[in-house]
C-alpha atoms as a PDB file:
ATOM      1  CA  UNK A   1     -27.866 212.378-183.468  1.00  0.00           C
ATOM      2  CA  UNK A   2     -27.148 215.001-180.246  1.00  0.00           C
ATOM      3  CA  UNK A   3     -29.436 215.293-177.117  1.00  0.00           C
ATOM      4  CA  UNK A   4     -29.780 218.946-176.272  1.00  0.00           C
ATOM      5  CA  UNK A   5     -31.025 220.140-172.402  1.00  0.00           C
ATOM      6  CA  UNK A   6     -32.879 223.317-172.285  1.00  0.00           C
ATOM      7  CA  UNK A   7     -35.029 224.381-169.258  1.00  0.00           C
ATOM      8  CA  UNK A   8     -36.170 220.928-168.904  1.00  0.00           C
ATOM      9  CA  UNK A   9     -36.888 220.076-172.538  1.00  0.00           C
ATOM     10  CA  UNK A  10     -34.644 217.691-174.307  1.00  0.00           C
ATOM     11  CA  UNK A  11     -34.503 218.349-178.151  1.00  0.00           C
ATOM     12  CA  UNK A  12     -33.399 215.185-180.065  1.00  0.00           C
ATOM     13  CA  UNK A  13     -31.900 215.945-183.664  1.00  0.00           C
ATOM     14  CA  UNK A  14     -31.886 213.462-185.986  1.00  0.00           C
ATOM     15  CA  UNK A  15     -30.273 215.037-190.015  1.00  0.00           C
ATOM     16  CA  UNK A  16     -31.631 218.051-188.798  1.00  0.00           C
ATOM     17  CA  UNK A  17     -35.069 217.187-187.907  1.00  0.00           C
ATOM     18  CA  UNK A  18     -35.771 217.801-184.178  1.00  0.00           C
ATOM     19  CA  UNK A  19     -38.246 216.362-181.761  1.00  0.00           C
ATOM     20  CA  UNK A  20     -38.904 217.792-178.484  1.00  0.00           C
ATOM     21  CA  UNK A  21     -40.228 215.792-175.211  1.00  0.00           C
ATOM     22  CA  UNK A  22     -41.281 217.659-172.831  1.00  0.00           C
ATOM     23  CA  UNK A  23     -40.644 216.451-168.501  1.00  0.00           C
ATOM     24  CA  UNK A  24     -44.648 215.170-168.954  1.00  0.00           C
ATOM     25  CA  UNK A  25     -43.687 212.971-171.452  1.00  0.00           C
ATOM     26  CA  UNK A  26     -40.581 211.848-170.515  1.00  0.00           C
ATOM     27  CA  UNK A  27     -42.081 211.047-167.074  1.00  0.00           C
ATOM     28  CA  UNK A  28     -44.970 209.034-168.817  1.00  0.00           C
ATOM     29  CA  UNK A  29     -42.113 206.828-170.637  1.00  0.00           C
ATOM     30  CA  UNK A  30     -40.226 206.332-167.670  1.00  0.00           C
ATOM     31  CA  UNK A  31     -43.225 205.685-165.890  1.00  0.00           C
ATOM     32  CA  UNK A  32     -44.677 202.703-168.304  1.00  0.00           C
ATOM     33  CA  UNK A  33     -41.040 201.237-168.731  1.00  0.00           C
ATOM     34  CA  UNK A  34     -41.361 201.121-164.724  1.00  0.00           C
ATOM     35  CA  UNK A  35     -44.572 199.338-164.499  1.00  0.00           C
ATOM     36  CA  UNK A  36     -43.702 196.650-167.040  1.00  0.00           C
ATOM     37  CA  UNK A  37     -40.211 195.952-165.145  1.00  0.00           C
ATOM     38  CA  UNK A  38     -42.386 196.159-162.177  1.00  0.00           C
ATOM     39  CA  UNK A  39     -44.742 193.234-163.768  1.00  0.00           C
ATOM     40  CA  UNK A  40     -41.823 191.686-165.500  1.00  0.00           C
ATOM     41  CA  UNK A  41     -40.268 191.045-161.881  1.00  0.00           C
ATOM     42  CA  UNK A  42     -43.668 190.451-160.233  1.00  0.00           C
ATOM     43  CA  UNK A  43     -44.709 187.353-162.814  1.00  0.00           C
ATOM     44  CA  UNK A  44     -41.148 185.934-162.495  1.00  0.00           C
ATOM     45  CA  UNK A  45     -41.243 185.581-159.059  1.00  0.00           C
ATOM     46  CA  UNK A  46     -44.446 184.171-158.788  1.00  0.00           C
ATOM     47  CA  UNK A  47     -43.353 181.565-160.905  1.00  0.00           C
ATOM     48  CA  UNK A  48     -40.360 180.490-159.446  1.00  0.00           C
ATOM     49  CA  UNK A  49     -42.565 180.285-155.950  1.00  0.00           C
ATOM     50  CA  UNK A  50     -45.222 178.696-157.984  1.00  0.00           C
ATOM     51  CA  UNK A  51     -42.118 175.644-159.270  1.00  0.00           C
ATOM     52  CA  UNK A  52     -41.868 177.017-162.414  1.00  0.00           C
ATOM     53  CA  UNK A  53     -45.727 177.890-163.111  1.00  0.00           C
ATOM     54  CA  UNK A  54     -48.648 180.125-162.401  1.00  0.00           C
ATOM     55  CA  UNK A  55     -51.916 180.716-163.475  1.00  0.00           C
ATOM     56  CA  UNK A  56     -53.559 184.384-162.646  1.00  0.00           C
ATOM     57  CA  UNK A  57     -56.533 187.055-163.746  1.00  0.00           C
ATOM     58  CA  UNK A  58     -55.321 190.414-163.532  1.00  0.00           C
ATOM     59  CA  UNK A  59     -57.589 191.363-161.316  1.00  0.00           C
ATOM     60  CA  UNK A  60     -56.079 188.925-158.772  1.00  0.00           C
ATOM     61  CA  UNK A  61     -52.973 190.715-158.478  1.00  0.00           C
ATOM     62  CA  UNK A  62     -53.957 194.103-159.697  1.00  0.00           C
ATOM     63  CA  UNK A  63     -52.872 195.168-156.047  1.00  0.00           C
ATOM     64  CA  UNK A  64     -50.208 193.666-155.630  1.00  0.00           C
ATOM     65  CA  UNK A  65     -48.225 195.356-158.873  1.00  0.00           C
ATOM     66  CA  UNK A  66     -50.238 198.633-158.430  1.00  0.00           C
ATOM     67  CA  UNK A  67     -51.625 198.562-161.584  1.00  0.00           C
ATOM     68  CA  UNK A  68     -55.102 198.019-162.865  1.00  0.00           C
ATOM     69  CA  UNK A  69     -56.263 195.216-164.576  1.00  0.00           C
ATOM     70  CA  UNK A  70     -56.554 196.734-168.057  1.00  0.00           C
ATOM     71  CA  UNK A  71     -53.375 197.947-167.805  1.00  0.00           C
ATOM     72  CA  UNK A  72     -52.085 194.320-166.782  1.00  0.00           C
ATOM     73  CA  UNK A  73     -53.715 193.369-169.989  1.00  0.00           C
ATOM     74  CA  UNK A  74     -51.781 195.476-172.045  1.00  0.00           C
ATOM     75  CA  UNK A  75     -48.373 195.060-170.402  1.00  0.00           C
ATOM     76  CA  UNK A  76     -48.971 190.663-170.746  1.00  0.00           C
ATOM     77  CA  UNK A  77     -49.423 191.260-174.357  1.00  0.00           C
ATOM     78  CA  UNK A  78     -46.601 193.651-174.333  1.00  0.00           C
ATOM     79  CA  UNK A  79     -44.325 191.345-172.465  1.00  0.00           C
ATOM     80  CA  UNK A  80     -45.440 188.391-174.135  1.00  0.00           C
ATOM     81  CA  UNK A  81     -43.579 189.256-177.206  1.00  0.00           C
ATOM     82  CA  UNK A  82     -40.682 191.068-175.414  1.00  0.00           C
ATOM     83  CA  UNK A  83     -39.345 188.571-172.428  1.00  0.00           C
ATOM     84  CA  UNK A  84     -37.006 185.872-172.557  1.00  0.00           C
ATOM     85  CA  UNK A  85     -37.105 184.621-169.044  1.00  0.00           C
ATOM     86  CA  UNK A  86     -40.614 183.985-168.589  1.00  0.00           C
ATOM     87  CA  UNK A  87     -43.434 182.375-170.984  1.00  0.00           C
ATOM     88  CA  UNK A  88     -46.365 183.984-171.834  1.00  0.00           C
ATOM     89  CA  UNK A  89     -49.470 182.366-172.348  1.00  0.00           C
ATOM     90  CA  UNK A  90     -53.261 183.550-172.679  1.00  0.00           C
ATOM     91  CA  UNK A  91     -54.867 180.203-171.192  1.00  0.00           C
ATOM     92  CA  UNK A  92     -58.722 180.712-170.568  1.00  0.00           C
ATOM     93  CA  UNK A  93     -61.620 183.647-170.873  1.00  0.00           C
ATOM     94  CA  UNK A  94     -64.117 182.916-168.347  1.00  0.00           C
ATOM     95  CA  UNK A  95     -65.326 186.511-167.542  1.00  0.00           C
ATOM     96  CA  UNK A  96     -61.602 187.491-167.276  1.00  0.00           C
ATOM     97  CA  UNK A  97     -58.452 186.291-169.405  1.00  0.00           C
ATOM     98  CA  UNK A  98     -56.527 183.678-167.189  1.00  0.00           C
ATOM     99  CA  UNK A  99     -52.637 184.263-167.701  1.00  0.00           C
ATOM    100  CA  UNK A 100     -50.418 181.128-167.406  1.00  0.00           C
ATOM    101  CA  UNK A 101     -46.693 182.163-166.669  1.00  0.00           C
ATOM    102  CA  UNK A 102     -43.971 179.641-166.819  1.00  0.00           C
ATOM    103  CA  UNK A 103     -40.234 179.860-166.165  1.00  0.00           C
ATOM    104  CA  UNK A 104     -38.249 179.298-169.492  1.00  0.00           C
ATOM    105  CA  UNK A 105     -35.120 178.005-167.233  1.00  0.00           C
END
């Protein structure tokens, strides 16, 4: 496998297949992994605050991560799967899904 540069393209090889991204696309990537670290680091300090747990809707803290609620959504079932620091937990649906967060330390 070889990464290739060309006016802003990068051109992946892989036994002589290629795949281009494009700056859009790479930007998008960059951009999700940034809002999940962003969440990642947002839910792990509210839980240390909170003594090791916290209960939230996404639409709670929405503003405060700078995402919207159904992309919150996604991201917790994203990062339920994916983080070791933290559990994960769907708790309640009463006209929202209520997250409960707890420190795994």
């Amino acid at each position: 496998m070889f990464l290739q540069l060309y006016a802003g393209i990068h051109t992946t090889s892989y036994c002589g297949e290629s795949m281009s991204v494009t700056p859009s696309q790479q930007t998008a990537d960059v951009s999700a992994g940034n809002k999940e670290t962003r969440l990642r680091e947002y839910l792990y300090t509210q839980a240390v605050e909170g003594n090791g747990e916290v209960y939230f809707k996404s639409k709670f803290i929405a503003d405060d991560v700078d995402l919207s609620p159904k992309e919150i959504g996604a991201l917790m079932s994203k990062l339920t799967d994916s983080v070791t620091e933290i559990e994960i937990e769907k708790w309640s649906y009463t006209s929202a899904t209520t997250w409960r967060v707890k420190t795994t330390n």
